[in-house]
N, C-alpha and C. Protein backbone atom coordinates (compact mmCIF):
# COMPACT_ATOMS: atom_id res chain seq x y z
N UNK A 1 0.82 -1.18 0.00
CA UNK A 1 0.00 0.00 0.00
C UNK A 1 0.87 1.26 0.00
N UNK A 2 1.99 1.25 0.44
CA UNK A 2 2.77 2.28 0.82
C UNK A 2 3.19 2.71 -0.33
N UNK A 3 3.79 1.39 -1.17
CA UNK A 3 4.67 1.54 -2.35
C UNK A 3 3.41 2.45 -3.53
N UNK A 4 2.26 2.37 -3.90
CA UNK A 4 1.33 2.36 -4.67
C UNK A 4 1.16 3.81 -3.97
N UNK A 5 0.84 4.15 -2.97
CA UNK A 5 1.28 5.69 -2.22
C UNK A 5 2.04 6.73 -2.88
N UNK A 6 2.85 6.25 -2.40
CA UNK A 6 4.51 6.52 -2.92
C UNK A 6 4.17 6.69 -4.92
N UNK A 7 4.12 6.45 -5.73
CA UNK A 7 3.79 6.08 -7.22
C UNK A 7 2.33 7.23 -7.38
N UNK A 8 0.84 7.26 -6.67
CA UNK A 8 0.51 7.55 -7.00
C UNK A 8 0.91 9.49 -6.81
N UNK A 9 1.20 9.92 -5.91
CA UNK A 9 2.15 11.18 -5.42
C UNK A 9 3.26 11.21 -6.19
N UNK A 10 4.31 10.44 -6.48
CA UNK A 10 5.16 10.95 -7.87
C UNK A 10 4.36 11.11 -9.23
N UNK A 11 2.97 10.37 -9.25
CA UNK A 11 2.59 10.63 -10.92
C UNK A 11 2.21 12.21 -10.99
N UNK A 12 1.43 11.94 -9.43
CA UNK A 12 0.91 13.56 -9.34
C UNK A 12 1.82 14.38 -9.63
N UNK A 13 2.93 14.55 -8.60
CA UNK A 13 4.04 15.51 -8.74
C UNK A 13 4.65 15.84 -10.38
N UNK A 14 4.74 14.61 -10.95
CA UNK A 14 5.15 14.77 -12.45
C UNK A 14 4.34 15.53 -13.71
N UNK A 15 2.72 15.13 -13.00
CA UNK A 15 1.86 15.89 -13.57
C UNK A 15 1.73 17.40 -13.71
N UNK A 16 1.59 17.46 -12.49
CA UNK A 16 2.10 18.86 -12.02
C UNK A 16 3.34 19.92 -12.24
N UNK A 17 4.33 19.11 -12.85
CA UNK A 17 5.35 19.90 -13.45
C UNK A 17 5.37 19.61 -14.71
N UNK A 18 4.71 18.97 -15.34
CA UNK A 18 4.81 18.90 -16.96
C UNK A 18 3.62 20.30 -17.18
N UNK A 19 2.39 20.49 -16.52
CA UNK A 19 1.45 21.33 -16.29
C UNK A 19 2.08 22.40 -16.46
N UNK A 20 2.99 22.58 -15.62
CA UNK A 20 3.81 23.99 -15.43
C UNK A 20 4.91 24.29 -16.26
N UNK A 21 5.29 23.05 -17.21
CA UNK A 21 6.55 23.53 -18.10
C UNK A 21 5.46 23.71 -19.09
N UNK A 22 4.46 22.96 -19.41
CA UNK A 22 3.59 23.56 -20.63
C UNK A 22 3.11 25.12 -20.55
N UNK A 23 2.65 25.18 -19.65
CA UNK A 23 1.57 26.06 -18.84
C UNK A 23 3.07 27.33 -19.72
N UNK A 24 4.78 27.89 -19.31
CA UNK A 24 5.58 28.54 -19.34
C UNK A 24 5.82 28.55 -20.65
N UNK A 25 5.45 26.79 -21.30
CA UNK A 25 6.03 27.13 -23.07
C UNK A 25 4.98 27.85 -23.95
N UNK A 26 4.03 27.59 -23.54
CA UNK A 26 2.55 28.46 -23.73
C UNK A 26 3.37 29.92 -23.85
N UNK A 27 3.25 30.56 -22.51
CA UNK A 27 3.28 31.73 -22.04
C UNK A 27 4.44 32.48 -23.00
N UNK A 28 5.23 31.34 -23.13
CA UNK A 28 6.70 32.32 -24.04
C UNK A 28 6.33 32.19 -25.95
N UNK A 29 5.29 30.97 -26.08
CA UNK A 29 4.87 31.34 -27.75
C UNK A 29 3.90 32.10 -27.93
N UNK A 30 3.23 32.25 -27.01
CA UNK A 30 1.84 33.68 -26.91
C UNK A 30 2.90 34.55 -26.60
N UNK A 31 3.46 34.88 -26.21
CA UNK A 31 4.78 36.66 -25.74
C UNK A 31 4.85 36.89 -27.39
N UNK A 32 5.52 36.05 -28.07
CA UNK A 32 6.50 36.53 -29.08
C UNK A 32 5.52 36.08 -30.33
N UNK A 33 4.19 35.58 -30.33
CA UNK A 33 3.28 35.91 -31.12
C UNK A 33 2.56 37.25 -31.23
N UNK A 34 2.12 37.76 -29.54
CA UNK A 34 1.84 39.32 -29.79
C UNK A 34 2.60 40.24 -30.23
N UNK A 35 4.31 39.89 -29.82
CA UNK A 35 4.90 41.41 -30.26
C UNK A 35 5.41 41.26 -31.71
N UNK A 36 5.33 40.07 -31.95
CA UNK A 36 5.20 39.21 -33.73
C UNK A 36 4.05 40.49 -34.80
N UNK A 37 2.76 40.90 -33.91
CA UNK A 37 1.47 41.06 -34.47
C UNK A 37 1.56 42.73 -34.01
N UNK A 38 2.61 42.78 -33.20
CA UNK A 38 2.36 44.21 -32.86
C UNK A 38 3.81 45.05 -33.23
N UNK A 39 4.38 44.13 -34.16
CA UNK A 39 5.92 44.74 -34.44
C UNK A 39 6.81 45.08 -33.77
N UNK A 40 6.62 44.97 -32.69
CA UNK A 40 7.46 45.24 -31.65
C UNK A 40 9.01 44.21 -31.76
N UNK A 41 10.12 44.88 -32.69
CA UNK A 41 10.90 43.43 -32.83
C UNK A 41 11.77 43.29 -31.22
N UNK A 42 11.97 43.90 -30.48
CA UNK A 42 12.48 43.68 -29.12
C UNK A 42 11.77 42.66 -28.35
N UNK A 43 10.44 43.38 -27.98
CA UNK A 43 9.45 42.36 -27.47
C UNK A 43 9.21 40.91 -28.17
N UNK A 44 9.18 40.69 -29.33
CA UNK A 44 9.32 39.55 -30.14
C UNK A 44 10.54 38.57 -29.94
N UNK A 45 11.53 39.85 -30.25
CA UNK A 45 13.21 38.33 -29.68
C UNK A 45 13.02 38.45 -28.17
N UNK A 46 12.30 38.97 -27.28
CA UNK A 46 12.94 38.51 -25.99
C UNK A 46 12.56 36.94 -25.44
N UNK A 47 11.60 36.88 -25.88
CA UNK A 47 11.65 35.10 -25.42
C UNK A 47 12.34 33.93 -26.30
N UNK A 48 13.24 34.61 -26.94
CA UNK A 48 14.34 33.48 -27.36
C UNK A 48 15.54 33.58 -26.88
N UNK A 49 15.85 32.42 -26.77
CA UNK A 49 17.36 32.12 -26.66
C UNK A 49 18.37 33.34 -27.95
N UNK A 50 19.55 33.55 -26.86
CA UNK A 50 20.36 34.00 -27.76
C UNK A 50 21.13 33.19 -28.48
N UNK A 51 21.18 31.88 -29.24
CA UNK A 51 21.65 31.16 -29.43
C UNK A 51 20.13 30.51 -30.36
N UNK A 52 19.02 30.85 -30.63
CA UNK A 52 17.74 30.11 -31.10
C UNK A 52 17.85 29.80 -32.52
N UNK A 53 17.93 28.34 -32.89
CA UNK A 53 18.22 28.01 -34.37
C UNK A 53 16.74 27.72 -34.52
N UNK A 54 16.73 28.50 -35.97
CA UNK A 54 15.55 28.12 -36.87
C UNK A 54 15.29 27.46 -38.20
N UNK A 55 14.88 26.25 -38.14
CA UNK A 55 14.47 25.33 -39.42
C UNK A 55 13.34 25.51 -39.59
N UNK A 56 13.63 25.12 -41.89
CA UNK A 56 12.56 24.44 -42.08
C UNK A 56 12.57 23.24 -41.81
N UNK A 57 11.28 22.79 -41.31
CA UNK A 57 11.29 21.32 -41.22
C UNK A 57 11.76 20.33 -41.85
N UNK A 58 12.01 18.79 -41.78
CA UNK A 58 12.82 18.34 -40.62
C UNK A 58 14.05 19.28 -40.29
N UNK A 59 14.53 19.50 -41.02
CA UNK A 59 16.21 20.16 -40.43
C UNK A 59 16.86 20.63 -41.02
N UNK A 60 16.58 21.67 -41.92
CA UNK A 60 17.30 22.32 -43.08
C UNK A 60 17.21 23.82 -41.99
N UNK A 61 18.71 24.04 -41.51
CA UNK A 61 18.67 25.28 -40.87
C UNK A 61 18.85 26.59 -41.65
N UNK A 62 17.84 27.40 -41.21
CA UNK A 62 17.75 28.67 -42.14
C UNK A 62 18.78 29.60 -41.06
N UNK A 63 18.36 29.85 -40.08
CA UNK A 63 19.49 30.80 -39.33
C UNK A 63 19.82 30.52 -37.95
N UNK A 64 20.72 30.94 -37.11
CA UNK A 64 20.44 31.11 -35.84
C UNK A 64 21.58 32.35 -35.36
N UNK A 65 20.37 32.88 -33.88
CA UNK A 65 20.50 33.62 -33.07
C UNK A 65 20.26 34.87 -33.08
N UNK A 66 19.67 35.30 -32.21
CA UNK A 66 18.90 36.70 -32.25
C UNK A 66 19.52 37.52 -32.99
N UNK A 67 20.73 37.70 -33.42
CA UNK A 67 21.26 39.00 -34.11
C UNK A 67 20.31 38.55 -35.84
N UNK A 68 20.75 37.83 -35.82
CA UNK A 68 20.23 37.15 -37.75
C UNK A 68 18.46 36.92 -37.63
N UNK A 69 17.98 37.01 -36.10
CA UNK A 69 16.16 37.01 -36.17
C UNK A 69 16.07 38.70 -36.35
N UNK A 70 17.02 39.51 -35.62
CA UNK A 70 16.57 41.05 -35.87
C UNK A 70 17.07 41.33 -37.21
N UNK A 71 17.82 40.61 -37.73
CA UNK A 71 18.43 41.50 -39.41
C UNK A 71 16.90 40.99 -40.42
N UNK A 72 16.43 39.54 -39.79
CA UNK A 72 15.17 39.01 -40.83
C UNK A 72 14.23 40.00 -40.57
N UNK A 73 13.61 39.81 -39.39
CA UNK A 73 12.41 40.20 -38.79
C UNK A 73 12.18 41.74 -38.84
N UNK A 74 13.09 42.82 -37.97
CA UNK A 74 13.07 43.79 -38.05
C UNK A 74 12.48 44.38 -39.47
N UNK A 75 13.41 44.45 -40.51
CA UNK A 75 12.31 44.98 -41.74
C UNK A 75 11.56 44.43 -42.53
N UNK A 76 11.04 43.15 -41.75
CA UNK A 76 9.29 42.93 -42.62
C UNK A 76 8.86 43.36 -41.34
N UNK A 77 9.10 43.73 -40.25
CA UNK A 77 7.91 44.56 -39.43
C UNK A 77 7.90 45.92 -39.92
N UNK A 78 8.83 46.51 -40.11
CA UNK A 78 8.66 47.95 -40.86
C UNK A 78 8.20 48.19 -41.99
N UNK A 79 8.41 46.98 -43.01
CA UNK A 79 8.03 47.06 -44.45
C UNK A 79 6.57 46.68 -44.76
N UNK A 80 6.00 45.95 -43.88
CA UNK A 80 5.18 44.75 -44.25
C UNK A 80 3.83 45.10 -43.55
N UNK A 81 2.90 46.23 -43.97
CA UNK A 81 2.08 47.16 -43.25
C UNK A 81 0.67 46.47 -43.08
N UNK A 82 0.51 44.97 -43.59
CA UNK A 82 -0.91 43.92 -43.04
C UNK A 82 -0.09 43.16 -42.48
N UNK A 83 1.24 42.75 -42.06
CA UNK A 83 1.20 41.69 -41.41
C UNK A 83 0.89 41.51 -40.21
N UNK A 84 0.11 39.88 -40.28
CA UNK A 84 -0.88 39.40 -39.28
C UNK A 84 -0.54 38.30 -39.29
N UNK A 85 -0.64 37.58 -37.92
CA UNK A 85 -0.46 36.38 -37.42
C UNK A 85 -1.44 35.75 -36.77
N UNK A 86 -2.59 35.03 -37.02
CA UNK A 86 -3.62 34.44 -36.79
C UNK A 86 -3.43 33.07 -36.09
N UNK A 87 -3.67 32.50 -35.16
CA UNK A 87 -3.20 31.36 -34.14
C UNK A 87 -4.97 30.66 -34.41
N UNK A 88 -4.57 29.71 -35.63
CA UNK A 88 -5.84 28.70 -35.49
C UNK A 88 -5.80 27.68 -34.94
N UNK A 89 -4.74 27.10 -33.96
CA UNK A 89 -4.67 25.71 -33.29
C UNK A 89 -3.41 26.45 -32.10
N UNK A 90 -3.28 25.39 -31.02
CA UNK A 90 -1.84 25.33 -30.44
C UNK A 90 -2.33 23.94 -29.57
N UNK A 91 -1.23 23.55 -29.46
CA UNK A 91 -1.08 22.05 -29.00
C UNK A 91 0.31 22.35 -28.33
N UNK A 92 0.22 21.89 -26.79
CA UNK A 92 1.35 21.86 -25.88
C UNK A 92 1.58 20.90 -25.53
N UNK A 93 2.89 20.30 -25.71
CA UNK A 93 3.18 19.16 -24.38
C UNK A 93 4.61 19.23 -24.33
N UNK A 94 4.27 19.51 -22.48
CA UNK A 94 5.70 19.65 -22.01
C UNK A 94 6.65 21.16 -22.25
N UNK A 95 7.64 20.97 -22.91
CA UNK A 95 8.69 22.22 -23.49
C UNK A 95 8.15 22.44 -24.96
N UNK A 96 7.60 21.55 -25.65
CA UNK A 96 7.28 21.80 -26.98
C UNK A 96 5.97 22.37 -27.00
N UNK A 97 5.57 23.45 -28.30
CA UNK A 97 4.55 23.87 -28.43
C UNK A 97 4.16 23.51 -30.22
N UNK A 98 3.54 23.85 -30.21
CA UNK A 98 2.91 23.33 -31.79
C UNK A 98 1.68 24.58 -32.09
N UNK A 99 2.10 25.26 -33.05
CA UNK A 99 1.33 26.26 -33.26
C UNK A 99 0.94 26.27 -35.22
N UNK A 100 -0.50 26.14 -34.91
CA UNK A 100 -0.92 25.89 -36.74
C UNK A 100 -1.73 27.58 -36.63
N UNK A 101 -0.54 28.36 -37.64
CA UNK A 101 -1.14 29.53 -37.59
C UNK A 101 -1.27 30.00 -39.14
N UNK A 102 -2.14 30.77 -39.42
CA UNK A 102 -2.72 31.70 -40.67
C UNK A 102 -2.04 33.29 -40.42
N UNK A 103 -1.13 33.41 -42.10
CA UNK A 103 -0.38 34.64 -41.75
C UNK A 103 -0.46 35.24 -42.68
N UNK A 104 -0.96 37.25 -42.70
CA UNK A 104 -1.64 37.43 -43.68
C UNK A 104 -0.03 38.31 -43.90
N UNK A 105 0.08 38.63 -45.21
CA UNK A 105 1.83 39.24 -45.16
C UNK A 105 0.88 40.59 -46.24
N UNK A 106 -0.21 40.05 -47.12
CA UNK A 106 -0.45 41.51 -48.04
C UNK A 106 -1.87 40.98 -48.16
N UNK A 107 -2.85 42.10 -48.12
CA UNK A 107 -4.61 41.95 -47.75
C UNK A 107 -4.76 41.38 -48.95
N UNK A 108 -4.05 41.50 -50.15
CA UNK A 108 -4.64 41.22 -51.64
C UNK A 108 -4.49 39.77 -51.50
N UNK A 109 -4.07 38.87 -51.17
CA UNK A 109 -3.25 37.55 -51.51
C UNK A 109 -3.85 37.29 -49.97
N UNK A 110 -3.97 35.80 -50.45
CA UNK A 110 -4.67 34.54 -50.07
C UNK A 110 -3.32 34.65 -48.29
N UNK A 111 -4.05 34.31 -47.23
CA UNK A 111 -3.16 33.72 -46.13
C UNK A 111 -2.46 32.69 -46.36
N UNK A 112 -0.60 33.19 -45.50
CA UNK A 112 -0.05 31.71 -46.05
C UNK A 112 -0.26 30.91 -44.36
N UNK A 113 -0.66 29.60 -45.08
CA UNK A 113 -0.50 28.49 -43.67
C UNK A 113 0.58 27.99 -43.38
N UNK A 114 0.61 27.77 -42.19
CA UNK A 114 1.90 27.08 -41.44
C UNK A 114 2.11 26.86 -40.14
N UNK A 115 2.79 25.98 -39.98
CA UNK A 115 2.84 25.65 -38.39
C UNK A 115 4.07 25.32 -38.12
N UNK A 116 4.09 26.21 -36.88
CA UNK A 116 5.56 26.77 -36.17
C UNK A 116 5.47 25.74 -35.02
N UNK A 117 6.67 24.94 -35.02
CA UNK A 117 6.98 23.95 -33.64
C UNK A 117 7.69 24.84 -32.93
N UNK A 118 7.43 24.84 -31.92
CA UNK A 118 8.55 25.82 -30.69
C UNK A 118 9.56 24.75 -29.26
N UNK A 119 10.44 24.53 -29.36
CA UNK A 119 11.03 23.72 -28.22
C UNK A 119 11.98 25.03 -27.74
N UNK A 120 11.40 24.57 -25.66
CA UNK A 120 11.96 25.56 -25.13
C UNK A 120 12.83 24.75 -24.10
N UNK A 121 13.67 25.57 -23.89
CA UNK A 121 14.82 25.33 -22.25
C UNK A 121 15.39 26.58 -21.95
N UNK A 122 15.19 25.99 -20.49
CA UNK A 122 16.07 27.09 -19.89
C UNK A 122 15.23 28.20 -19.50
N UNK A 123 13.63 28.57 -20.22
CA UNK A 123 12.68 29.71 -20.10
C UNK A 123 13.04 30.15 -21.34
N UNK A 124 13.31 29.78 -22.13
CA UNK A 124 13.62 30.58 -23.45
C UNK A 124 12.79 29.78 -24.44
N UNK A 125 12.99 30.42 -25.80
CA UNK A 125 12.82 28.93 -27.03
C UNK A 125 14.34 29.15 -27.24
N UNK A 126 14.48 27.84 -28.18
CA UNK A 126 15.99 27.85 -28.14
C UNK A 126 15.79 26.71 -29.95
N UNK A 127 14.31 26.57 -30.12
CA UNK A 127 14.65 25.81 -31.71
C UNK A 127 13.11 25.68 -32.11
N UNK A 128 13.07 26.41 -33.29
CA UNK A 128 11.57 26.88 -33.90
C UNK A 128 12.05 26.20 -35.04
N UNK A 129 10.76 24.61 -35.57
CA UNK A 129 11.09 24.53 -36.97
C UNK A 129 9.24 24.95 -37.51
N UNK A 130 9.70 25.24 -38.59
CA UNK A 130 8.45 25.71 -39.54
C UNK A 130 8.21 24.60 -40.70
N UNK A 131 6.56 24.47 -40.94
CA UNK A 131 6.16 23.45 -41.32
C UNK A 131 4.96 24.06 -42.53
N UNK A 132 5.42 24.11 -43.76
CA UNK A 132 4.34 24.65 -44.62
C UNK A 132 3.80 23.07 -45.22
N UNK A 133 2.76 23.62 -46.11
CA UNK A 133 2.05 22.71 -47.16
C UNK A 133 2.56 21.85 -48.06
N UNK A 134 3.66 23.18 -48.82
CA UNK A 134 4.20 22.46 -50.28
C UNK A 134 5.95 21.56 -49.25
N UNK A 135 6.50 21.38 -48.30
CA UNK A 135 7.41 21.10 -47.93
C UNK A 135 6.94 19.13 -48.09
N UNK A 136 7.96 18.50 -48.24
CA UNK A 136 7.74 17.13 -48.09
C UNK A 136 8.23 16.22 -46.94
């Protein structure tokens, strides 16, 4: 009885911190989705790692680390006067987040789809791969 005690209080406890690492990876892909939508490129890199590599999916690395997210990002937030980031799904578990979002870049032209995986450590993200339609 003790042992089964003992087991059902660690599942809890485990529960309870997977709850709370989701609950934080949440909190850091909603941060840097609003300041994503509100151009804010500071507010946007602060919940990454300074060190955050970004693929297209599976593993073709396009860049890493905040200096090369502010040389991308920075001027399509200045240039890019509809862009919108629409969050039609998110799926958490654990450090990973899974975000299937609709992104409008120009009002004339159709939204492009895609879904951004987010893996975090440390309180940061630290590896975003991106997942379009036409990719195989």
């Amino acid at each position: 009885m003790k042992k089964l005690f003992t087991l059902v209080m660690l599942f809890t406890s485990l529960s309870g911190l997977m709850a709370q690492t989701g609950d934080a990876a949440a909190r850091l892909a909603q941060q840097q989705l609003d300041a994503y939508n509100n151009r804010n490129i500071e507010a946007f890199l602060a919940p990454y790692s300074d060190t955050v590599k970004i693929y297209n999916h599976p593993n073709q690395l396009q860049f890493q680390g905040k200096d090369q997210m502010r040389a991308r990002y920075s001027g399509m937030f200045q240039n890019t006067v509809d862009l919108h980031c629409t969050l039609v799904n998110r799926m958490v578990l654990g450090n990973v987040v899974i975000d299937q979002e609709s992104v409008i870049f120009d009002k004339t032209r159709e939204p492009v789809r895609v879904m951004a995986m987010y893996k975090m450590a440390g309180g940061k993200i630290v590896e975003v791969y991106f997942i379009r339609p036409d990719q195989q």
